[in-house]
N, C-alpha and C. Protein backbone atom coordinates (compact mmCIF):
# COMPACT_ATOMS: atom_id res chain seq x y z
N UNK A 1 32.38 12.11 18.09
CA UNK A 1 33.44 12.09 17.10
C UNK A 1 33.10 13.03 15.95
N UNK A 2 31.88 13.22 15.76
CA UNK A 2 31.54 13.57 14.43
C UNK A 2 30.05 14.05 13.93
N UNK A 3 29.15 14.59 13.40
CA UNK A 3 28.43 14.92 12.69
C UNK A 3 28.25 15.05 11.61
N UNK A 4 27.16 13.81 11.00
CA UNK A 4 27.64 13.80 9.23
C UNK A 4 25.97 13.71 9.16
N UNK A 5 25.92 14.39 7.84
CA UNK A 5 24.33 14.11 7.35
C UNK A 5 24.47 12.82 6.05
N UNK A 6 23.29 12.21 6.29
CA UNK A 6 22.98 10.97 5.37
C UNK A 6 21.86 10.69 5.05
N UNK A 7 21.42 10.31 4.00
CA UNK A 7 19.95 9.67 3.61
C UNK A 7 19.03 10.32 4.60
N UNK A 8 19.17 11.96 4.61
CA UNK A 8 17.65 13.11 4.94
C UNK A 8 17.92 13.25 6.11
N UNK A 9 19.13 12.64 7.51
CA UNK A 9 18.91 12.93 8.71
C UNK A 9 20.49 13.61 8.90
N UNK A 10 20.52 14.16 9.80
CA UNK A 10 21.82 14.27 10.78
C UNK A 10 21.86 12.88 11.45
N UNK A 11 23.10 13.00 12.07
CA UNK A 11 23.55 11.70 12.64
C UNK A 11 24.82 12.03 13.82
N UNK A 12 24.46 11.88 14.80
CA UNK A 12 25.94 11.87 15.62
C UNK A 12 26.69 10.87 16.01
N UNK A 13 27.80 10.60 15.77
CA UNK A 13 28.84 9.22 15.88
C UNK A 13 29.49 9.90 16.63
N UNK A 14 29.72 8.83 17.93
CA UNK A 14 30.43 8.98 19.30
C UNK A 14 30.93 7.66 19.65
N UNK A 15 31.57 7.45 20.36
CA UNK A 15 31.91 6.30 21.37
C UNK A 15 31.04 5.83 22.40
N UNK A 16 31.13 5.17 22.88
CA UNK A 16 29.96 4.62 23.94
C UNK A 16 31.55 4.65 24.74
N UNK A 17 31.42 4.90 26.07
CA UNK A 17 32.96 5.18 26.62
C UNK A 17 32.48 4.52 28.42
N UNK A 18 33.52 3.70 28.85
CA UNK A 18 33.00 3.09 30.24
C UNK A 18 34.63 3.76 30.96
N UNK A 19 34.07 4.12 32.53
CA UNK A 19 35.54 4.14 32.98
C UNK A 19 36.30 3.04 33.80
N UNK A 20 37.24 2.77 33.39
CA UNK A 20 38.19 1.65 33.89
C UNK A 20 38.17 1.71 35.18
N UNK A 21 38.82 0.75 36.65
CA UNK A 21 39.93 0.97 37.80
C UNK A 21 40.27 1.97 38.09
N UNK A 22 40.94 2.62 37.31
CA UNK A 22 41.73 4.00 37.53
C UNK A 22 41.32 5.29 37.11
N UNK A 23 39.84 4.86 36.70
CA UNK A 23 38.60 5.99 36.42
C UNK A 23 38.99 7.22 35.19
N UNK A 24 40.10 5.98 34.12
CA UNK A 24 40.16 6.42 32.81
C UNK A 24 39.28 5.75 31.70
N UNK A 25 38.46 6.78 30.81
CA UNK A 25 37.79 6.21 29.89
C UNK A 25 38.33 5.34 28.70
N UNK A 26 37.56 4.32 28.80
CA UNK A 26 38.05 3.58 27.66
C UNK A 26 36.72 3.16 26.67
N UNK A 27 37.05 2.60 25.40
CA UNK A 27 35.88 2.47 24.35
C UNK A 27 35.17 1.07 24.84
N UNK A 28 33.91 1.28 24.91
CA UNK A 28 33.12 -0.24 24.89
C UNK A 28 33.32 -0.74 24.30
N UNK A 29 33.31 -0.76 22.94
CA UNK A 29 33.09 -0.84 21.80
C UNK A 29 34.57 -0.66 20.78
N UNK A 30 34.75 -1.65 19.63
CA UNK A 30 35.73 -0.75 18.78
C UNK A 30 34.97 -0.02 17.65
N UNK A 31 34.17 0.58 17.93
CA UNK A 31 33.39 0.81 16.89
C UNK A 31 32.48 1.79 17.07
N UNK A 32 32.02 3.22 16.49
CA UNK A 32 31.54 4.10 17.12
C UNK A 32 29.78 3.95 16.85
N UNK A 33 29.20 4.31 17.92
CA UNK A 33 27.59 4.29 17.88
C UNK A 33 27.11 5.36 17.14
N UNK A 34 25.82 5.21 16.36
CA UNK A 34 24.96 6.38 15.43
C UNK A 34 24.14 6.29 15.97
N UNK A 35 24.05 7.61 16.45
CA UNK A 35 22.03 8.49 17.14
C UNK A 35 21.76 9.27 15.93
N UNK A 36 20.29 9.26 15.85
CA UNK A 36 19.69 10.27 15.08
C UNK A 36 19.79 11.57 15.91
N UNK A 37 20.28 12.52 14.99
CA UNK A 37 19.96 13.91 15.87
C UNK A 37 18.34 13.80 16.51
N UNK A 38 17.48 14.14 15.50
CA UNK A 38 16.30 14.49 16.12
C UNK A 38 15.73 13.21 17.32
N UNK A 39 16.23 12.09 17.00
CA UNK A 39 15.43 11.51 17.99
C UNK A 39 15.98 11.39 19.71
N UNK A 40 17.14 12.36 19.66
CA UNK A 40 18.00 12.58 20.95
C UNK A 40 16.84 13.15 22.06
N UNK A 41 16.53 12.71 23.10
CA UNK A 41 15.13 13.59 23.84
C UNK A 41 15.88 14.54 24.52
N UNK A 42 17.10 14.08 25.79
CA UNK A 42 17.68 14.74 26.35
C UNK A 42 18.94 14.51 26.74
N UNK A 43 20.29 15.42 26.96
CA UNK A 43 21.36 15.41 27.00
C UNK A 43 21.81 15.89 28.55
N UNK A 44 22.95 15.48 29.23
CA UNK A 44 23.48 15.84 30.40
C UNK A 44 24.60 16.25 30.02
N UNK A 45 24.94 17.76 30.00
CA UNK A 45 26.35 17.98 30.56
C UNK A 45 27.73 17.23 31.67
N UNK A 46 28.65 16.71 31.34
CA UNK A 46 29.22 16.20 32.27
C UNK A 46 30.36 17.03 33.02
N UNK A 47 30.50 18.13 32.38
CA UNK A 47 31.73 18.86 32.70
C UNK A 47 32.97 18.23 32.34
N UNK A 48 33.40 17.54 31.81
CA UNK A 48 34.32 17.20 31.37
C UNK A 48 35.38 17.31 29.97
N UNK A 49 36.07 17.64 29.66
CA UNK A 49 36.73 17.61 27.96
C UNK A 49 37.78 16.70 27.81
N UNK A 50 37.69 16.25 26.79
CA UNK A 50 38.59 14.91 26.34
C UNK A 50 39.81 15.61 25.27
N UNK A 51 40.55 14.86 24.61
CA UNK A 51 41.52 15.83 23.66
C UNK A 51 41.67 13.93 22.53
N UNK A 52 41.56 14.52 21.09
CA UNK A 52 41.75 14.12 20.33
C UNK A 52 43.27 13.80 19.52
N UNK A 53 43.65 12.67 19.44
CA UNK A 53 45.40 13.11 18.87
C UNK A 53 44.81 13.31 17.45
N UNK A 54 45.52 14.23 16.36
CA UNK A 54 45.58 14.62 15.40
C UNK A 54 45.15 12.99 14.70
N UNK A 55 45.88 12.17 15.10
CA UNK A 55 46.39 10.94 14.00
C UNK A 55 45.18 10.04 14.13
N UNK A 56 44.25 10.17 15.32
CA UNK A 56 43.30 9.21 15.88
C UNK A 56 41.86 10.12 15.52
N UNK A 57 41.78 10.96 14.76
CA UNK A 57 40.75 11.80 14.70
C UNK A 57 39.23 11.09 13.53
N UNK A 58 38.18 11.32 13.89
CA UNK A 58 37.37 10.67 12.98
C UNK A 58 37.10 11.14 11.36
N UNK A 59 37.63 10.39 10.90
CA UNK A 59 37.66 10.86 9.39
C UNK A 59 35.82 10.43 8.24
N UNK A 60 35.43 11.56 8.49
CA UNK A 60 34.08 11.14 7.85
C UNK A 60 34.32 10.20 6.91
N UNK A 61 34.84 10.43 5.72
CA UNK A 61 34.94 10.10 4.70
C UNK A 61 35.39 8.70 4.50
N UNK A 62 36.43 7.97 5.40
CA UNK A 62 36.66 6.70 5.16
C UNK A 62 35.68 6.31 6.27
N UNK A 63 34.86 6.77 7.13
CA UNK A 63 33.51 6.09 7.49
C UNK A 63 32.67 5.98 6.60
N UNK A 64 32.42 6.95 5.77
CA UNK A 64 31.06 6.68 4.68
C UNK A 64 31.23 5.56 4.09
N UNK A 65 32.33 5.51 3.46
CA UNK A 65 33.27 4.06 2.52
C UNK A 65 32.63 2.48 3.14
N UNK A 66 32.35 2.86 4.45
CA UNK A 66 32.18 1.51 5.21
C UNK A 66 31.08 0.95 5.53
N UNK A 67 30.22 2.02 5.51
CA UNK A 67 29.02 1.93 6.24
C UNK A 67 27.29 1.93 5.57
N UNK A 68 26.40 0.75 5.73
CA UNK A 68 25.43 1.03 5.33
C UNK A 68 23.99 1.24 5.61
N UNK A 69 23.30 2.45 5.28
CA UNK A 69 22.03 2.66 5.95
C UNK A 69 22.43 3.08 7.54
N UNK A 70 23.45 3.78 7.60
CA UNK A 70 23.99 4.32 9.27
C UNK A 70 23.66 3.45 10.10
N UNK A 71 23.90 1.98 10.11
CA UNK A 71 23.93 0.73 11.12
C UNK A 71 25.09 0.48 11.29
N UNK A 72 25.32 0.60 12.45
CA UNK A 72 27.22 0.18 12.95
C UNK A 72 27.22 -1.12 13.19
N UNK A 73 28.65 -1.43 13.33
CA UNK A 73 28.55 -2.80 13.60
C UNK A 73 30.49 -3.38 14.06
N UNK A 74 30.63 -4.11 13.90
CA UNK A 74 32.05 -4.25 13.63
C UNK A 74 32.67 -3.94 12.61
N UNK A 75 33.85 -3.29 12.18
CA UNK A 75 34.38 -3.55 10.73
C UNK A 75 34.79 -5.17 10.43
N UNK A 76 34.19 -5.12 8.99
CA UNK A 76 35.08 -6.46 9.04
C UNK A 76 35.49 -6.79 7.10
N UNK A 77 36.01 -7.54 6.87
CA UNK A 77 36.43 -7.61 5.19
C UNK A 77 35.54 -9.29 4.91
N UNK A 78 34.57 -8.83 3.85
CA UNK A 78 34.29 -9.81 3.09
C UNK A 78 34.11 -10.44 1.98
N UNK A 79 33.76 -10.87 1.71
CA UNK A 79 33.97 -11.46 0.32
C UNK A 79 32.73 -12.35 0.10
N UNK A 80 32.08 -11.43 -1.49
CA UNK A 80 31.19 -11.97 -2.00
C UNK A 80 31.44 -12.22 -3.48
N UNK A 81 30.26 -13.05 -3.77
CA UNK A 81 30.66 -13.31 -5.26
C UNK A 81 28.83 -12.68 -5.98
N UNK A 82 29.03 -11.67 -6.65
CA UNK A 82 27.82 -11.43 -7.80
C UNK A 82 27.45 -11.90 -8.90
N UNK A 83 26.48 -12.55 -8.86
CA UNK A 83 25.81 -13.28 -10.62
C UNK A 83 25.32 -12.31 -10.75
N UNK A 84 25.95 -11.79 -12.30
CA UNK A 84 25.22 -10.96 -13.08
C UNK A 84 27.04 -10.24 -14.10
N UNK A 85 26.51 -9.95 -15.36
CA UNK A 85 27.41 -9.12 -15.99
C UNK A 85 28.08 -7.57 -16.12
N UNK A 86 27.73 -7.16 -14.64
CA UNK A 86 28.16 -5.43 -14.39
C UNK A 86 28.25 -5.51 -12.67
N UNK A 87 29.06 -5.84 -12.81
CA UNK A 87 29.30 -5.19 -11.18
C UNK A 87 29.38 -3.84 -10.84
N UNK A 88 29.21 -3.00 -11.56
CA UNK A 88 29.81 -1.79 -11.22
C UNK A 88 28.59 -1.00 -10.26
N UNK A 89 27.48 -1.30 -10.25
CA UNK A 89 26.73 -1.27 -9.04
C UNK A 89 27.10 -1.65 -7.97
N UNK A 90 27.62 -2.57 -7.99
CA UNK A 90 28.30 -2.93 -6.62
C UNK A 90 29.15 -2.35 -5.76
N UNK A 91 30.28 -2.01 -6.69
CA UNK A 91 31.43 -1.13 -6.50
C UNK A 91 31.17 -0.01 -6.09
N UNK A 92 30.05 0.61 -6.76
CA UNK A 92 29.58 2.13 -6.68
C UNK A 92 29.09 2.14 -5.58
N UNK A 93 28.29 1.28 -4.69
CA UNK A 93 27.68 1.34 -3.39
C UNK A 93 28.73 0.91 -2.47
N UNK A 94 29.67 -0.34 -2.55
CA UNK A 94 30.53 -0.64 -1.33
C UNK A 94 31.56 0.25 -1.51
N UNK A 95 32.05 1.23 -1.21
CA UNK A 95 33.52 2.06 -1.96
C UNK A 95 34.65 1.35 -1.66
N UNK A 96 35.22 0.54 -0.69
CA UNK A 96 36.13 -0.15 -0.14
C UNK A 96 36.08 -1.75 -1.39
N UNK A 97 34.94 -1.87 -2.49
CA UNK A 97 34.83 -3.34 -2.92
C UNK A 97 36.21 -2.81 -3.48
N UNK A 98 36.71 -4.18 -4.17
CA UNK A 98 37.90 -4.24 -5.17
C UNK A 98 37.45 -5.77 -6.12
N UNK A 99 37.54 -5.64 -7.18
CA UNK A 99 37.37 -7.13 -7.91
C UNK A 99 38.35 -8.32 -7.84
N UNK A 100 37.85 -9.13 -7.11
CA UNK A 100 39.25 -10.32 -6.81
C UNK A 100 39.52 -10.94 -8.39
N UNK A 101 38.39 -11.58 -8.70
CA UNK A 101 38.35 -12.48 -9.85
C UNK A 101 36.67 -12.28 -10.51
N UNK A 102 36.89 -12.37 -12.12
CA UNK A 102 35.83 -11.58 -12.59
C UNK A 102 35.54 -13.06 -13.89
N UNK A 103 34.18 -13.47 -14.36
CA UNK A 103 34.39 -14.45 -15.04
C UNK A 103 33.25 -13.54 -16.28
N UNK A 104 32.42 -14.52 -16.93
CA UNK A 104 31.66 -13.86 -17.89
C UNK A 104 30.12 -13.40 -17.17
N UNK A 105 29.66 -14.05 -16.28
CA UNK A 105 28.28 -14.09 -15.45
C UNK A 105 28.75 -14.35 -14.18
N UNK A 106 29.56 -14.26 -13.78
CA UNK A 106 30.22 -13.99 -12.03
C UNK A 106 31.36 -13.29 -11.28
N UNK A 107 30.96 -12.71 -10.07
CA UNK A 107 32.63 -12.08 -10.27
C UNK A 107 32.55 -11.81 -8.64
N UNK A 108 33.72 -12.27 -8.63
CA UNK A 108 34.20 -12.50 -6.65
C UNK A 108 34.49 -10.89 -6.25
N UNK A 109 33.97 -10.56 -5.34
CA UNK A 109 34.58 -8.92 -4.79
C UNK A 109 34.87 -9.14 -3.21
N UNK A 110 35.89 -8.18 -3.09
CA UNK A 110 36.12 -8.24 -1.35
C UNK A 110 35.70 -6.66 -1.19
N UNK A 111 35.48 -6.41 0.59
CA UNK A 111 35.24 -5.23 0.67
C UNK A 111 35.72 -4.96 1.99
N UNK A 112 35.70 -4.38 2.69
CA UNK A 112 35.79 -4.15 4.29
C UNK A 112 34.52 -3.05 4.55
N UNK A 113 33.43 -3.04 5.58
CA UNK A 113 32.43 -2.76 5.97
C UNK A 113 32.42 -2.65 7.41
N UNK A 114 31.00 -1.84 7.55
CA UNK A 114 30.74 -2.43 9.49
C UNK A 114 29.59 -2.84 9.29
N UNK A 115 29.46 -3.42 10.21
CA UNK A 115 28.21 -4.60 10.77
C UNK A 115 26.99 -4.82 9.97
N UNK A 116 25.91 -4.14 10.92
CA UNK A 116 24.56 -4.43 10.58
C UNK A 116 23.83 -3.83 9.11
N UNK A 117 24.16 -2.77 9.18
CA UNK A 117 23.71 -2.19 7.58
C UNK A 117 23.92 -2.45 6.44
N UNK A 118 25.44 -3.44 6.13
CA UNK A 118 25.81 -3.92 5.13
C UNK A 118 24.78 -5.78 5.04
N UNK A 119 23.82 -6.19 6.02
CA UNK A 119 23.11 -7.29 6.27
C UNK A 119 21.77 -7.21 5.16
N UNK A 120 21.21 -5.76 5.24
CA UNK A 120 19.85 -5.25 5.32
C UNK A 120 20.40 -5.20 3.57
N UNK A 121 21.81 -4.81 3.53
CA UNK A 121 22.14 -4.21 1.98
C UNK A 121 21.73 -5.53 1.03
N UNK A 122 23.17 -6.40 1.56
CA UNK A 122 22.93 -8.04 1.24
C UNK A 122 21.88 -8.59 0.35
N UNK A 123 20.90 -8.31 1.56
CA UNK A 123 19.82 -8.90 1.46
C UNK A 123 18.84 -8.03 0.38
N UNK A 124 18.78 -6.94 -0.03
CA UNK A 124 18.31 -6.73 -0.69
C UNK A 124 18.41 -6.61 -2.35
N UNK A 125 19.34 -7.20 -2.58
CA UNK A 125 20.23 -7.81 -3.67
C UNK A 125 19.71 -9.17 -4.26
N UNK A 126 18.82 -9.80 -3.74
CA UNK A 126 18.38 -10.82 -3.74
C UNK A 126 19.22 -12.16 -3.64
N UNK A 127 18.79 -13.23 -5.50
CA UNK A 127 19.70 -13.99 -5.60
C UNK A 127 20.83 -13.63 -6.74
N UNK A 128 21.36 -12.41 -6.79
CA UNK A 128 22.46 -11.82 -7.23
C UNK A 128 23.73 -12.06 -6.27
N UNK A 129 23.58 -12.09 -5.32
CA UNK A 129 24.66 -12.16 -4.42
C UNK A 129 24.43 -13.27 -3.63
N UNK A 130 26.03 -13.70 -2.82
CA UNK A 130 26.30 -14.52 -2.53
C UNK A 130 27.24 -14.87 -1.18
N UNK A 131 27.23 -14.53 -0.48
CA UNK A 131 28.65 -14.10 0.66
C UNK A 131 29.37 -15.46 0.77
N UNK A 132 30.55 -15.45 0.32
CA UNK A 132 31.78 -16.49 0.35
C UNK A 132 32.08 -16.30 1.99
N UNK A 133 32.79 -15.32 2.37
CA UNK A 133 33.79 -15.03 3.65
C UNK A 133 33.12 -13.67 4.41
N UNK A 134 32.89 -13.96 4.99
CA UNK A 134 33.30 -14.14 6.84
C UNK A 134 32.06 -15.25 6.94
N UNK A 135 32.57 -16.17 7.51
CA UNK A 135 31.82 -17.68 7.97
C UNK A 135 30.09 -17.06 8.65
N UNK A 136 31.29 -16.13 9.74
CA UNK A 136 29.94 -15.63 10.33
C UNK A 136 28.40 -15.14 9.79
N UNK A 137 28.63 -14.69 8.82
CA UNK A 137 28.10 -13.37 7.96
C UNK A 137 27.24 -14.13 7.19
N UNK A 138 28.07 -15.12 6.54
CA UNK A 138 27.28 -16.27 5.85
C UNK A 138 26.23 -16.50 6.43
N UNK A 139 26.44 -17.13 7.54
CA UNK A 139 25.49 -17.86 8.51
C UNK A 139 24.26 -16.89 9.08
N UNK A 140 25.25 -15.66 9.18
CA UNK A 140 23.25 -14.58 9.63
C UNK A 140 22.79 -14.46 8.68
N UNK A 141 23.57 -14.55 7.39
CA UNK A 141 22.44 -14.33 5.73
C UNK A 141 21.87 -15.54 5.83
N UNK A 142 21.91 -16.61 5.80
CA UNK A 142 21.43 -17.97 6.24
C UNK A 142 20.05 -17.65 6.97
N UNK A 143 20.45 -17.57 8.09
CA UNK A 143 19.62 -17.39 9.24
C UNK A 143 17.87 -16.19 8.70
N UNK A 144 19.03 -15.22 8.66
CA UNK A 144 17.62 -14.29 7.98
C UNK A 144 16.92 -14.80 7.10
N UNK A 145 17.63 -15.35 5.67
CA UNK A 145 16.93 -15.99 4.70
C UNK A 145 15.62 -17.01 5.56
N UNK A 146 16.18 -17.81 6.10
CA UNK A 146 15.08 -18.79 6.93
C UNK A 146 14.30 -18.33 7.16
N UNK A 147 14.66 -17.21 7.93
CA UNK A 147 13.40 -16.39 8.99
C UNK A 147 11.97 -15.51 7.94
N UNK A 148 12.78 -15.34 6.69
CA UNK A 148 11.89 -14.26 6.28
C UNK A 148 11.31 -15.57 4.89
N UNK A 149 12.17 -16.72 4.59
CA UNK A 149 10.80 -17.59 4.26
C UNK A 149 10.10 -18.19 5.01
N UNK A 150 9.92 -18.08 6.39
CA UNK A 150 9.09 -18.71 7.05
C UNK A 150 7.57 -17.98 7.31
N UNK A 151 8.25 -16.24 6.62
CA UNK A 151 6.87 -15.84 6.40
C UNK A 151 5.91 -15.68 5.35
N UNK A 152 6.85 -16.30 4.99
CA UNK A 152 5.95 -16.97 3.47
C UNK A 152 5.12 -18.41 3.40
């Protein structure tokens, strides 16, 4: 789909693509995979060319918006709440946040993201943040939290 540089590497975003019954490609995935350029060892020609519609084309830019530390994942919209009096760190890193509700020492934000990189982000936020929504999301911040006091 694309070639974008990020945080010191190249990066190629593609589809992971399986062929159907009727030996038309379709996406594994709704969601496109990131290789490091350099760590690619070797490539096969397939002979084949695909065609892009204008309207379906990969738009770097509302990928960057979404994505963190080049970990794909699903898109999905969530909603956290930040203790602390400046969100604007927040904002500045998720580009998609928007402020739902803002108090004097808390303030609810939604965002839409993909998957795994926005986990690693989370989490390194400490106890500033908070994930309200997606149930799911909650529950792997949960989960990790456990895991990484258990190595304590």
């Amino acid at each position: 789909m694309g070639i974008i540089f990020s945080e010191y590497y190249f990066y190629l975003n593609a589809f992971i693509d399986d062929k159907d019954e009727q030996g038309k490609y379709i996406h594994k995935y709704g969601y496109p995979a990131i290789f490091r350029l350099d760590r690619i060892k070797s490539y096969k020609k397939v002979g084949e060319k695909f065609q892009i519609p204008y309207a379906s084309r990969f738009e770097e830019g509302e990928f960057r918006k979404r994505i963190q530390f080049m970990y794909p994942g699903k898109l999905m919209n969530l909603q956290l709440k930040y203790y602390g009096n400046n969100p604007e760190p927040i904002l500045d890193r998720l580009l998609t946040a928007k402020i739902v509700n803002q108090k004097a020492d808390e303030t609810v934000i939604e965002a839409e993201v993909y998957g795994k990189g926005i986990v690693m982000w989370l989490l390194s936020q400490g106890s500033n943040i908070e994930v309200i929504k997606l149930d799911s999301l909650r529950q792997e911040m949960k989960q990790k939290l456990l895991e990484m006091l258990e190595r304590y």
